[in-house]
Protein backbone atom coordinates (compact mmCIF):
# COMPACT_ATOMS: atom_id res chain seq x y z
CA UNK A 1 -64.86 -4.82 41.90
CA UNK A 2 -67.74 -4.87 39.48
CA UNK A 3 -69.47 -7.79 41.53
CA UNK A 4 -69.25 -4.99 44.19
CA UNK A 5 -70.76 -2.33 41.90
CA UNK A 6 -73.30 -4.19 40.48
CA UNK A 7 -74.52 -4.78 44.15
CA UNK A 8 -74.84 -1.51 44.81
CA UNK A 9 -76.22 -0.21 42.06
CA UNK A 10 -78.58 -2.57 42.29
CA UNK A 11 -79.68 -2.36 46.20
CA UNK A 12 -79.85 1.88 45.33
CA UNK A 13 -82.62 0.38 42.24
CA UNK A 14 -84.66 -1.27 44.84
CA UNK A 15 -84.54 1.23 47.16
CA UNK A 16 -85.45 3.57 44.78
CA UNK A 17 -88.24 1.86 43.48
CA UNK A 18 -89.72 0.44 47.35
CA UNK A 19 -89.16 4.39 47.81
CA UNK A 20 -91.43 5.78 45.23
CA UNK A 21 -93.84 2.89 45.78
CA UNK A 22 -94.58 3.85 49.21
CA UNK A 23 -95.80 7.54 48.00
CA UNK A 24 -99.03 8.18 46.15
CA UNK A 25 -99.64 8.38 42.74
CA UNK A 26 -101.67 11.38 43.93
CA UNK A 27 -99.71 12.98 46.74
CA UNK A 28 -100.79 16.45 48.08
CA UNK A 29 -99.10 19.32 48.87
CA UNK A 30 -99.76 20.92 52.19
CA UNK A 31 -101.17 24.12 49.98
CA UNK A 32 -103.43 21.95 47.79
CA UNK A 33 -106.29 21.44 50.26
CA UNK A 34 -108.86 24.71 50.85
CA UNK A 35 -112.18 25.25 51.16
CA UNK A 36 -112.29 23.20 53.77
CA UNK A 37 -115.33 23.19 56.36
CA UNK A 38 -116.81 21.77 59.35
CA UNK A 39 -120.98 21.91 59.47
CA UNK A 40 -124.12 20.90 61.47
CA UNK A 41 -124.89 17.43 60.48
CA UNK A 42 -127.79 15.36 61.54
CA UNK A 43 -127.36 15.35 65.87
CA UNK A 44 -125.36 18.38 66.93
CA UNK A 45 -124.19 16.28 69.78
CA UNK A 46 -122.67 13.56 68.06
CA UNK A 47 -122.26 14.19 64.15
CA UNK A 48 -120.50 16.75 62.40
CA UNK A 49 -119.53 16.84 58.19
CA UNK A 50 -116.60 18.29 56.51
CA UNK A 51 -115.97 19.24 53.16
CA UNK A 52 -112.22 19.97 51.46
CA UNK A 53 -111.25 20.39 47.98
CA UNK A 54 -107.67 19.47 46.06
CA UNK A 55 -107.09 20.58 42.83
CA UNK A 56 -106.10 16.44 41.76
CA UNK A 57 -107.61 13.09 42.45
CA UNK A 58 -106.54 11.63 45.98
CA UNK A 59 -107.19 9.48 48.97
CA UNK A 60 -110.18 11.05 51.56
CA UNK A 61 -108.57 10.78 54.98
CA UNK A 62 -109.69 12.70 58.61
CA UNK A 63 -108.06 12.50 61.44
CA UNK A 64 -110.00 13.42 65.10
CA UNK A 65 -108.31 13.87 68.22
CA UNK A 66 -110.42 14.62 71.29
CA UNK A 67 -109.83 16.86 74.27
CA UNK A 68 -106.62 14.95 75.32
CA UNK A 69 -104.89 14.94 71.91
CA UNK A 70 -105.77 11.21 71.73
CA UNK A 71 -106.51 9.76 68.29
CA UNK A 72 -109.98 8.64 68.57
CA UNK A 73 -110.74 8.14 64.85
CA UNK A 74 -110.89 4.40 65.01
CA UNK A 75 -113.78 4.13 67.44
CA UNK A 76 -116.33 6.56 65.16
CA UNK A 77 -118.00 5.70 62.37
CA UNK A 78 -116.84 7.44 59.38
CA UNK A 79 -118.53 7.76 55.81
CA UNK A 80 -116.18 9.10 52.92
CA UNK A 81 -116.81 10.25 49.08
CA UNK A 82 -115.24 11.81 46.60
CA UNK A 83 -115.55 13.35 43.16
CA UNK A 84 -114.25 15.54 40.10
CA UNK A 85 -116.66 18.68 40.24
CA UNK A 86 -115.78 21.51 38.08
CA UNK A 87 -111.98 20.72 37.16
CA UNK A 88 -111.24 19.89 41.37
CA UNK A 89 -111.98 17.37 43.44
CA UNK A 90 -114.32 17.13 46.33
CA UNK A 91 -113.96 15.21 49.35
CA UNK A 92 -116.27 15.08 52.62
CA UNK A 93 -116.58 12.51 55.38
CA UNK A 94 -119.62 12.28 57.97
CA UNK A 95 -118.09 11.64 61.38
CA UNK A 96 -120.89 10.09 63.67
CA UNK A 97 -120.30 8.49 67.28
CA UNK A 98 -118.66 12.12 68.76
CA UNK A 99 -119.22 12.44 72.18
CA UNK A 100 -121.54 15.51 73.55
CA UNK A 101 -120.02 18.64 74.77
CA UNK A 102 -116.88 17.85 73.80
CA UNK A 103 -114.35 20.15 71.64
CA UNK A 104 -112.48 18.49 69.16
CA UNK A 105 -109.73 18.65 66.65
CA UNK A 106 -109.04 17.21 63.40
CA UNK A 107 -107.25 17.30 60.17
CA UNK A 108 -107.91 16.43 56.36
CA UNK A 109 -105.92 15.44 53.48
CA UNK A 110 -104.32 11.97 52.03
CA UNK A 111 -102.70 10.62 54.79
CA UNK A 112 -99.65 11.71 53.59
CA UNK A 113 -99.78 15.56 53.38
CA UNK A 114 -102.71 17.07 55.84
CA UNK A 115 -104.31 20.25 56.50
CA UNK A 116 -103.67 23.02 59.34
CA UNK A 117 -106.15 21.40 62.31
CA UNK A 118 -109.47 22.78 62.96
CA UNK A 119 -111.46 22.48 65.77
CA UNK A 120 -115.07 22.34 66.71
CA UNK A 121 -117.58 21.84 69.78
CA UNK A 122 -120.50 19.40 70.21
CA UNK A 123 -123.71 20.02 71.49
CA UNK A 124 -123.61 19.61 75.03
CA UNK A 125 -127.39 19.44 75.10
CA UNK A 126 -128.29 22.53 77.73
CA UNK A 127 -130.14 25.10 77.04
CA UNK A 128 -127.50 27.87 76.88
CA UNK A 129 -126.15 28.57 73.20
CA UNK A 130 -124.54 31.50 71.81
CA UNK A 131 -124.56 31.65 68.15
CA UNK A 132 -123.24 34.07 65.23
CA UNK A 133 -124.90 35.27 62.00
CA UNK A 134 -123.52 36.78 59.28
CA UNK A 135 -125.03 37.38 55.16
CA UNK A 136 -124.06 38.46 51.97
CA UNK A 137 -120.44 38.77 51.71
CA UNK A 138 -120.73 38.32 48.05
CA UNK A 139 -117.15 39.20 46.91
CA UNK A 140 -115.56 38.69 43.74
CA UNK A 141 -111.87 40.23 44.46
CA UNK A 142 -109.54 39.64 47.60
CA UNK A 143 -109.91 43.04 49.12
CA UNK A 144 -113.79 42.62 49.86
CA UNK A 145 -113.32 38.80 50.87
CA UNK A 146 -110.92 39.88 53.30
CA UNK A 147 -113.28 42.74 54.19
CA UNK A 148 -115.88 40.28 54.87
CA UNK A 149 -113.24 38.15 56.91
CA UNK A 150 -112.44 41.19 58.85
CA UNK A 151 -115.93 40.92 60.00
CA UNK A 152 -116.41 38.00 60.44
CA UNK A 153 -112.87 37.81 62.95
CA UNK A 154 -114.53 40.60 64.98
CA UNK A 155 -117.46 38.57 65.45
CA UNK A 156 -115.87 36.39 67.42
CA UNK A 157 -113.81 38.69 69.33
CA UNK A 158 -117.40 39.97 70.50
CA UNK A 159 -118.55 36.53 70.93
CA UNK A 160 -115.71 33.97 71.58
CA UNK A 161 -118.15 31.17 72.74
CA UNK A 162 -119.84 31.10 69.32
CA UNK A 163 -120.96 27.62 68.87
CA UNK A 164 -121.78 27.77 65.63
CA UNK A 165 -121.23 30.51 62.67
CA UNK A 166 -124.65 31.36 60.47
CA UNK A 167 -124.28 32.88 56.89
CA UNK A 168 -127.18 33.71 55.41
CA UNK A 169 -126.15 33.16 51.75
CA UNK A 170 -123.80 34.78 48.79
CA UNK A 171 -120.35 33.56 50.25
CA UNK A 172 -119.32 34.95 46.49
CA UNK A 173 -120.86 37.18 43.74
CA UNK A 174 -120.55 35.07 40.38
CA UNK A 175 -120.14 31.29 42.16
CA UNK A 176 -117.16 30.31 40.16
CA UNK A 177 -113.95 28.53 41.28
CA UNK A 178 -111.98 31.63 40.99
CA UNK A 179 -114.12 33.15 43.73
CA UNK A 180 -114.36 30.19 45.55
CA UNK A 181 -110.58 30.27 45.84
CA UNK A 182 -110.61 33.53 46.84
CA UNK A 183 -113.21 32.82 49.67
CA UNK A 184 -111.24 29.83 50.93
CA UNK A 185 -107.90 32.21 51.04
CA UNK A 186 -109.84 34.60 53.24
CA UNK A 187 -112.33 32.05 55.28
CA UNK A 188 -110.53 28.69 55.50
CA UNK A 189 -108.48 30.02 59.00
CA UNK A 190 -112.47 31.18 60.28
CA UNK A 191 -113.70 28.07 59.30
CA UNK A 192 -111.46 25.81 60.81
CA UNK A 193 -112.03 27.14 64.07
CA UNK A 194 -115.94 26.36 64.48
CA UNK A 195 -118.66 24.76 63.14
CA UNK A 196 -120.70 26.55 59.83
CA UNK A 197 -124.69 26.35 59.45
CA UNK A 198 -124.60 27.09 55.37
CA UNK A 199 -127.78 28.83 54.19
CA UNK A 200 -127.99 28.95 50.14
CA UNK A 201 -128.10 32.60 48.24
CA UNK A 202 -129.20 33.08 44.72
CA UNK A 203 -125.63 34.14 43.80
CA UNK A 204 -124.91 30.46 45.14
CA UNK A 205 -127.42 28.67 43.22
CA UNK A 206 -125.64 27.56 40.08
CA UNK A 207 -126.75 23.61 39.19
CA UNK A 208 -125.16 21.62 42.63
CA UNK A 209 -122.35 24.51 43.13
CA UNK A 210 -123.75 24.72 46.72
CA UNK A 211 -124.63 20.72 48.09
CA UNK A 212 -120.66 20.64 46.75
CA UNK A 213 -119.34 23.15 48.63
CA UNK A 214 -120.75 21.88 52.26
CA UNK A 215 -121.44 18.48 53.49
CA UNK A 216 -125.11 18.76 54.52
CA UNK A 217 -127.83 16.58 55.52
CA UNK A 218 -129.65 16.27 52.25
CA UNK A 219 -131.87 13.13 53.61
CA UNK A 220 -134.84 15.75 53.84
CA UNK A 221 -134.28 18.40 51.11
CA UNK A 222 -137.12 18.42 48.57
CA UNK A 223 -134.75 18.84 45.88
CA UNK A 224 -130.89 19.82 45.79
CA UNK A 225 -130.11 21.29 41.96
CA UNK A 226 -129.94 24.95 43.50
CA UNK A 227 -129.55 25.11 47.22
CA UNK A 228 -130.14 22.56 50.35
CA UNK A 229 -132.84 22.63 53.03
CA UNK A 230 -132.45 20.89 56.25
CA UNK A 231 -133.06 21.25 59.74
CA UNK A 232 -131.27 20.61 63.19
CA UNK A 233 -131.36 20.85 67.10
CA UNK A 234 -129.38 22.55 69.16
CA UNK A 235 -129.84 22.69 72.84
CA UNK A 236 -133.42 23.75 73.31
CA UNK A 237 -133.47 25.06 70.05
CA UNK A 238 -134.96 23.84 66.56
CA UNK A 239 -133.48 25.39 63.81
CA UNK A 240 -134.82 25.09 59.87
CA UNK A 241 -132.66 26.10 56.61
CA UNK A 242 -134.96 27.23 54.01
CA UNK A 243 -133.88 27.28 50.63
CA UNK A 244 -135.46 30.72 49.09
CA UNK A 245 -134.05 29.35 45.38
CA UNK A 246 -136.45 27.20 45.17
CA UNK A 247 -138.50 27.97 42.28
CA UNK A 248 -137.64 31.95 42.55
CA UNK A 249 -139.14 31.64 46.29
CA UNK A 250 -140.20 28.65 48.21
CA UNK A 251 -142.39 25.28 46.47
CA UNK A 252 -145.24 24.08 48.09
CA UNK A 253 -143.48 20.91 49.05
CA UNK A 254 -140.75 23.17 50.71
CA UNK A 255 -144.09 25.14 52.77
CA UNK A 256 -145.12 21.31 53.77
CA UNK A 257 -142.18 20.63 54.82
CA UNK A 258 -141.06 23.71 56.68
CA UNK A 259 -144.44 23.14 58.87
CA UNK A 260 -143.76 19.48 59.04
CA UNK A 261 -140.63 20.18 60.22
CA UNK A 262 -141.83 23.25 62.79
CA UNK A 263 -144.63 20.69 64.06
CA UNK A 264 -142.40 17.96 64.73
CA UNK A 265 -140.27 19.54 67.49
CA UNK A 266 -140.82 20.01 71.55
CA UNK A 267 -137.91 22.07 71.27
CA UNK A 268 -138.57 25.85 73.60
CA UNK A 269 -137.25 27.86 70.39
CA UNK A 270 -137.61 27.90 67.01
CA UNK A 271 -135.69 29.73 64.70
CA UNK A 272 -135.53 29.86 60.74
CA UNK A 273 -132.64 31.02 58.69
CA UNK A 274 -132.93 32.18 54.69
CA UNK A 275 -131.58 34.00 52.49
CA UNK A 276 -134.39 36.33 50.85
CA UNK A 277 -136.07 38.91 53.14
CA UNK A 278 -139.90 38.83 53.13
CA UNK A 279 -139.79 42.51 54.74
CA UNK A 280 -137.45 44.92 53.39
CA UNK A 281 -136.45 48.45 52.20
CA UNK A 282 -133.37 47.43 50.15
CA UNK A 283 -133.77 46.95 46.13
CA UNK A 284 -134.91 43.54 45.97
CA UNK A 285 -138.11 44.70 48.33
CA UNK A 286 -139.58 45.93 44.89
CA UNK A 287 -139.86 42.11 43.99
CA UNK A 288 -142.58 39.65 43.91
CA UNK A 289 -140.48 37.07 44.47
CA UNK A 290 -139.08 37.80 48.23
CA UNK A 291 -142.35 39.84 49.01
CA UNK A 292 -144.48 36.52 47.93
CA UNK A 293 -143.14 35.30 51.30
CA UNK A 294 -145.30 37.51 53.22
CA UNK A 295 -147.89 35.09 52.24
CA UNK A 296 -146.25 31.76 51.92
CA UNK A 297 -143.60 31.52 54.03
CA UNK A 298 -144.59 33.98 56.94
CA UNK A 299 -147.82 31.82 57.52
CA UNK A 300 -146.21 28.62 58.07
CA UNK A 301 -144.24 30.72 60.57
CA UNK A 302 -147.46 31.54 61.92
CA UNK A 303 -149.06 28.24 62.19
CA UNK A 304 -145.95 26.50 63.79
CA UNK A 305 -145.38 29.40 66.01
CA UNK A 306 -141.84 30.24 65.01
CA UNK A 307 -139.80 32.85 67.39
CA UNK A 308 -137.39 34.42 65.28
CA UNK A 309 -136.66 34.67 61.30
CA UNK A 310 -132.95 35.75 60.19
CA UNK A 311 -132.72 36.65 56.43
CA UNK A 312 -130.21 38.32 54.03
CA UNK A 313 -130.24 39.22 50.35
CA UNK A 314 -131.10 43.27 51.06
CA UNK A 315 -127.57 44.69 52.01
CA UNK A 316 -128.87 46.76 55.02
CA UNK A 317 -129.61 45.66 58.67
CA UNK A 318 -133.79 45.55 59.51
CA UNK A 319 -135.78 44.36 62.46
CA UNK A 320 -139.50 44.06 62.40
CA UNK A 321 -141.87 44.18 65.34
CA UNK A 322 -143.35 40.42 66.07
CA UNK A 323 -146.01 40.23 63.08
CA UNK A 324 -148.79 37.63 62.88
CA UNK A 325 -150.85 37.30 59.34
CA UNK A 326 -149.00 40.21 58.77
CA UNK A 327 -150.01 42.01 61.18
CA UNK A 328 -147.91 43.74 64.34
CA UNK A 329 -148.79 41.83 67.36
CA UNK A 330 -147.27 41.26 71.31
CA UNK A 331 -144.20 39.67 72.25
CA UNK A 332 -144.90 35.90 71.97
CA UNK A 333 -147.68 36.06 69.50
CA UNK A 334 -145.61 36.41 66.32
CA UNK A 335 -142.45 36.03 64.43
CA UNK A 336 -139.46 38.82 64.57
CA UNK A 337 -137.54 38.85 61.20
CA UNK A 338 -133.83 40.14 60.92
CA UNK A 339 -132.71 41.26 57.98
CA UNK A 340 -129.20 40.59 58.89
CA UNK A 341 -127.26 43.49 56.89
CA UNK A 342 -124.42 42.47 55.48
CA UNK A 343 -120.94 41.69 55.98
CA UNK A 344 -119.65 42.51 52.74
CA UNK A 345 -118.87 45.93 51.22
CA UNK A 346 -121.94 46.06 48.28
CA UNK A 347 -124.40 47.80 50.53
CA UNK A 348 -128.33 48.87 50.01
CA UNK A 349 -129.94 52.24 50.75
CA UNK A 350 -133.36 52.60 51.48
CA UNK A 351 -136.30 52.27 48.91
CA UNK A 352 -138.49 54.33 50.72
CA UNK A 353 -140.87 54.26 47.85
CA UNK A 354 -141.54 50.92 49.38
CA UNK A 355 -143.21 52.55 52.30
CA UNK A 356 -146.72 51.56 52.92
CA UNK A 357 -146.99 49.72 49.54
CA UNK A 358 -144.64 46.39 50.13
CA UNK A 359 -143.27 46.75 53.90
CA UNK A 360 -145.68 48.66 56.21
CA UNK A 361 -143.69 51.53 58.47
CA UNK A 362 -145.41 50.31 61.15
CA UNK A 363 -143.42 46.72 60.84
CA UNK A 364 -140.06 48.03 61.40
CA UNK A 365 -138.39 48.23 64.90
CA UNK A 366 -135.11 48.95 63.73
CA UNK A 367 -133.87 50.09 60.30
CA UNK A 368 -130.00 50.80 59.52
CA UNK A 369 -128.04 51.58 56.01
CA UNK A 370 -124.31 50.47 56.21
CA UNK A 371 -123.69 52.26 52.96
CA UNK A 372 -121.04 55.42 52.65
CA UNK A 373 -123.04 58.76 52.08
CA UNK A 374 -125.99 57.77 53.51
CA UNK A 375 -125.73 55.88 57.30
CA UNK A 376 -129.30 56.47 57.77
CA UNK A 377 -131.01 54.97 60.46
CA UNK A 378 -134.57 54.54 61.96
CA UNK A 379 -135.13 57.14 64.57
CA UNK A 380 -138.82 55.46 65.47
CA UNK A 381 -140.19 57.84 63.56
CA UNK A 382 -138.43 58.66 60.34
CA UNK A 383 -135.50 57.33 58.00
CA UNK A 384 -133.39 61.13 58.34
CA UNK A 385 -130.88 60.88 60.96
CA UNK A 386 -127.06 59.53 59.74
CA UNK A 387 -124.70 58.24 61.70
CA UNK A 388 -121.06 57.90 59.83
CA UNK A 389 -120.09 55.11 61.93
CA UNK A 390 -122.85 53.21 60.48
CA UNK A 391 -120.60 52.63 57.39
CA UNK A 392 -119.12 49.16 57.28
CA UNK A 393 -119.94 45.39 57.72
CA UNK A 394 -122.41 43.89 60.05
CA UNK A 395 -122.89 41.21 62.05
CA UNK A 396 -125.24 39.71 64.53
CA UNK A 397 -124.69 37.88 67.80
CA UNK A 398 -127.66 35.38 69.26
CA UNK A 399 -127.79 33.95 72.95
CA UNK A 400 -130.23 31.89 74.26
CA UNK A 401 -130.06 30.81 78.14
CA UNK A 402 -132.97 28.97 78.90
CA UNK A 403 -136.58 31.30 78.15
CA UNK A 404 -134.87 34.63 77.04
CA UNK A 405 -132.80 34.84 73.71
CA UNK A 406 -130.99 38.40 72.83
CA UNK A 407 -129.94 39.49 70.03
CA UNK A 408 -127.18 42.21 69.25
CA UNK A 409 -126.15 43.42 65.89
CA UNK A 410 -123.23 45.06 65.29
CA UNK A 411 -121.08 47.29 62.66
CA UNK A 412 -118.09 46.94 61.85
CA UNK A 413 -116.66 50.41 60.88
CA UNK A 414 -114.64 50.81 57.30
CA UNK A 415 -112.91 53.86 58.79
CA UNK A 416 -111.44 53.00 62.06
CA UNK A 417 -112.27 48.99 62.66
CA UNK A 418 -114.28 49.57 65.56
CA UNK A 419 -117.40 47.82 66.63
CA UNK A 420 -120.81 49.40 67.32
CA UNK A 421 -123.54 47.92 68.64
CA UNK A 422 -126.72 49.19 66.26
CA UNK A 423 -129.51 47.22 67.75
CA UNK A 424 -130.54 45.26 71.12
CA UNK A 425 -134.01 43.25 71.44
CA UNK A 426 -135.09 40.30 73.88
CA UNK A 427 -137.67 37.77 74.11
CA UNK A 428 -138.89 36.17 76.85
CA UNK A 429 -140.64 32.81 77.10
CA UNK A 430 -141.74 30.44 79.59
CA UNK A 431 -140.06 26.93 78.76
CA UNK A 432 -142.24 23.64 77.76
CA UNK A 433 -144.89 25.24 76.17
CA UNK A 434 -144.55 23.76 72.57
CA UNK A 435 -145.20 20.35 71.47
CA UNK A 436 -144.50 18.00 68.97
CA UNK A 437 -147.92 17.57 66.98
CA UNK A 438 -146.08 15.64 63.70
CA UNK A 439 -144.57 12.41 63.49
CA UNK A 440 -143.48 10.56 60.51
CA UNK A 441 -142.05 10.68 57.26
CA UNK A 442 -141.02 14.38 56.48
CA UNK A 443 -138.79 14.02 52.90
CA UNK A 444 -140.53 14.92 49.54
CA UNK A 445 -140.29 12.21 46.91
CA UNK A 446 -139.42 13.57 43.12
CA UNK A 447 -143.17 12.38 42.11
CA UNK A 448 -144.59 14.79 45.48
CA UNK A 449 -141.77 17.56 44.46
CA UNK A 450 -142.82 17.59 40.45
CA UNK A 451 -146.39 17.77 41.54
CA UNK A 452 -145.99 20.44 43.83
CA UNK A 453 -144.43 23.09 40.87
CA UNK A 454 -147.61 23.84 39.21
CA UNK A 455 -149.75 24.81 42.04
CA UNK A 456 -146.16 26.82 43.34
CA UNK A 457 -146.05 28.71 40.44
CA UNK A 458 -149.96 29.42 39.97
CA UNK A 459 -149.76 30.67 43.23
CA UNK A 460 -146.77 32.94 42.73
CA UNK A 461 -148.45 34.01 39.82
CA UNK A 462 -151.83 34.91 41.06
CA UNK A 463 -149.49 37.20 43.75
CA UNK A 464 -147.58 39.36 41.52
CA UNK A 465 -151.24 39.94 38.88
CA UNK A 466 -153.39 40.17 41.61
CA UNK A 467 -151.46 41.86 44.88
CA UNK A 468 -147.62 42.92 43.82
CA UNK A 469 -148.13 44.45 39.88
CA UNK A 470 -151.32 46.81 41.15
CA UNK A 471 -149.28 48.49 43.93
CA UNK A 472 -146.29 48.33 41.20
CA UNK A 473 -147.94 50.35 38.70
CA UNK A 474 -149.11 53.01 41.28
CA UNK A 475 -145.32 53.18 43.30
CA UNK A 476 -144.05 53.48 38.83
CA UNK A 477 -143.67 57.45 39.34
CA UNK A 478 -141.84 57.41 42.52
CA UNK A 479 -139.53 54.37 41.26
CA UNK A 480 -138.67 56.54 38.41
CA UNK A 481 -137.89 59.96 40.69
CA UNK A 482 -135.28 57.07 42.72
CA UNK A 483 -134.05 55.68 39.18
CA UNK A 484 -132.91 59.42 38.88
CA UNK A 485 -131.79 59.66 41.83
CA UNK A 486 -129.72 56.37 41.52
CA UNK A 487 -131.91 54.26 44.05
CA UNK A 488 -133.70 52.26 42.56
C-alpha cells in the first residue's frame, strides 16, 4: 500500500513539474498585449512592421495567415526585437517576402497567449489607392480618445477600401504611458484592421517615445531622438514623412533629404505628410517656427514639384490654392496644403489677426472652425457665416485613380454623429511626366546631421529677426484686442 502511494505521489510530482516546465517563465495574458500596430515598411507590396507592447518581459512571436487561412509564416523572412522602454516592454517584427495585393491576417504575442487578429492589404502595385487622413487627436482622458475613435470608425464607413490610415501627429496630449494606454483601449480594434502611416507631433516628441511606439523604417531618418522621417511608394504614388520636430522645424539635412528623396522618384504623385502647418489661421500660425516653413520647406516642395501637402498641429480644417514661391499659381504649377482639422475635441478658432501678415487671404480655398460657438467657415469672401454642424471631428478621405486624385473632408458632428462633407477639390494630371533625377545614397550620417544644426538654426534665426518679429510687433495691438477676447 505505501509502495502504491509513493508511486503516485510521485508520477503526480513529475507531472507537475513537466507541467509547469512546458509554460513560460513569462506567460501573457490575452489582456496584456495593446498598442499594437501594423505600418508601411520599406516596399508596400511586400513588407509590413508591427509593434505590440506587454507590461513584462516575454517571447516576440507573429503569426501570418494569407487569404486561405494557411499559415505562411515559415516561408517569410522575419526580423524580431525587443526591449524594456519606460517600465513595459516593446516588441516589433519586420515581415518581408508578403506577396502583392494580397490581404492578410496575423496575430502577436508569446506563442502561448496571442492577440485578437488583425488584418492588412499589400500594395497591389496599380495606380488606384484610396487612402485616409486623420490629425491631432491629442487626448488625455477616455471620453476624447473615444471621441477621436468615433471618428476615426466613421472614416471608414465613408471609405471602406482605405488602404492605409494617415495621422498627422499628437495620438496623445502629454505622451506618457497612461495616455498611451488610453489610446490603445480606444485605437487598438482601428488599428488592427489596416495598415498606419505614423507622422510625429510635438506632443509626441519626448526622447524615442515615438520610433517606440511604431516600427518604422529608420534606415533614412537624419536623426530619431524626437520623431522619424521616412518615405514610401504606393501605387503610383511617392509619399515622404517629414518630421517638423526637428530642431523646432525642419534641419537642413532633413531639406536635403526631403529633395533627395522628391528627386529620386518616377512615381505620377507626390505627396508629403507633417505635422506643423506652414499656412494657417489657428494659434500656432502666430509662430516662427511653423511659418519658417513657408521658406524652407515649401521650396523644396517647389523644386521637386510636389502635388499635395497634408499637415496638422492647428485644430481647424484649411485648404490653400496651389502656391509656388509663395505665390497662388494654376493647377499643376504648385503645391495644395491641407490643414487636416482635427479629429479630436481641442479645437482652434480663427486668428484673423493673421490675415495678410503670416497667411495671405488670397491663399486660402477653403477655411472651416470645428469649434462649438463659432462653426465659421470661408464663404470665398469672408470668415462670417456659421454653420452648427461644423462642430465636431474631422477627417479626410484621398483617392487617386490613375491622373486625378480627390480629396473630401469631412465632419463628424458632436450633436447628432452624422457626417458632412465640408470640402471637395481635384487635380488632374497627365501620367509619366516626372522623372527620377537622383540616385544614390540618401541617409544623413551623425557627422552631416551635427554639421547641418548651425546653419539650421542661423537660418531660423535670421527668419523670425528679420521677416516674422517685424510683422509681430505691428499685428502686437490686434493680438492683444484677441487676448481679450480669448483668441489668441
Amino acid at each position: 500500500m505505501k509502495k502504491s502511494l509513493l508511486k503516485i505521489v510521485s508520477f503526480m510530482l513529475c507531472f507537475s513539474l513537466l507541467f509547469c516546465a512546458s509554460i513560460p517563465v513569462n506567460a501573457l495574458e490575452d489582456n496584456d498585449i495593446s498598442r499594437i500596430s501594423c505600418t508601411v515598411y520599406g516596399d508596400t507590396s511586400s513588407q509590413r512592421g508591427f509593434t505590440w507592447y506587454t507590461p513584462q518581459k516575454s517571447d516576440t512571436k507573429i503569426v501570418i495567415y494569407d487569404a486561405n487561412g494557411t499559415d505562411v509564416t515559415a516561408s517569410l523572412k522575419i526580423d524580431y526585437s525587443s526591449k524594456e522602454w519606460k517600465g513595459n516592454y516593446v516588441h516589433k517584427a519586420v515581415v518581408g517576402g508578403l506577396k502583392a495585393g494580397i490581404t492578410y491576417t496575423y496575430k502577436v504575442g508569446d506563442g502561448v497567449n496571442w492577440s485578437e487578429k488583425g488584418t492588412f492589404t499589400t500594395d497591389d502595385g496599380d495606380d488606384n489607392l484610396n487612402f485616409i487622413v486623420i490629425a491631432d487627436v491629442q487626448a488625455s482622458n477616455a471620453n476624447n480618445f473615444e471621441s477621436g475613435a468615433n471618428v476615426v470608425k466613421k472614416a471608414f464607413e465613408t471609405m471602406p477600401d482605405a488602404e492605409f490610415l494617415t495621422s498627422l501627429g499628437d495620438y496623445t496630449n502629454d505622451c506618457t504611458n497612461e495616455e498611451w494606454d488610453l489610446y490603445a483601449d480606444s485605437f487598438d480594434s482601428i488599428s488592427l484592421g489596416t495598415t498606419s502611416v505614423p507622422v510625429t507631433g510635438n506632443h509626441d516628441s519626448d526622447s524615442h517615445w515615438f520610433e517606440n511606439m511604431f516600427a518604422l523604417d529608420t534606415s533614412e531618418s537624419v536623426q530619431t531622438l524626437n520623431g522619424v522621417n521616412y518615405s514610401f511608394d504606393y501605387g503610383n504614388v511617392h509619399f515622404a514623412v517629414v518630421n517638423t520636430n526637428d530642431m523646432l522645424s525642419v534641419t537642413n539635412a532633413q531639406l536635403t533629404w526631403l529633395r533627395n528623396d522628391m528627386n529620386s522618384t518616377s512615381a505620377d504623385w507626390k505627396v508629403v505628410f507633417m505635422h506643423k502647418s506652414p499656412y494657417t489661421l489657428g494659434k500656432d500660425g502666430k509662430w516662427p517656427d511653423a511659418l519658417y516653413l513657408q521658406e524652407t520647406l515649401a521650396k523644396v516642395c517647389d523644386e521637386t514639384n510636389v502635388d499635395l501637402v497634408m499637415s496638422g498641429h492647428d485644430h481647424m480644417y484649411l485648404r490653400t490654392k496651389p502656391l509656388n514661391d509663395n505665390k497662388v499659381v494654376s493647377q499643376n504649377e504648385g503645391s495644395t496644403y491641407v490643414l487636416s482639422g482635427t479629429a479630436g475635441t481641442k479645437r482652434y478658432q480663427i486668428r484673423e489677426f493673421s490675415l495678410g501678415r503670416f497667411m495671405q487671404k488670397d491663399f486660402i480655398d477653403a477655411c472651416v472652425v470645428q469649434r462649438e460657438g463659432y462653426a465659421n467657415y470661408y464663404d470665398g469672401t469672408d470668415f462670417d457665416s456659421t454653420d452648427e454642424a461644423n462642430v465636431g471631428g474631422c477627417f479626410n478621405t484621398v483617392s487617386i485613380s490613375g491622373g486625378e486624385l480627390v480629396l473630401n473632408s469631412y465632419i463628424v458632428s458632436d450633436e447628432t454623429g452624422t457626417v458632412k462633407n465640408i470640402d471637395t477639390f481635384k487635380i488632374s494630371k497627365a501620367a509619366g511626366e516626372n522623372k527620377a533625377t537622383f540616385k544614390g545614397d540618401n541617409t544623413t550620417t551623425l557627422g552631416k546631421y551635427i554639421s547641418s544644426l548651425l546653419p539650421s538654426f542661423m537660418g531660423l534665426a535670421r527668419y523670425a529677426f528679420t521677416v516674422w518679429l517685424p510683422e509681430f510687433i505691428f499685428a502686437v495691438p490686434d493680438i492683444i484686442r484677441s487676448a481679450k477676447n480669448g483668441t489668441f
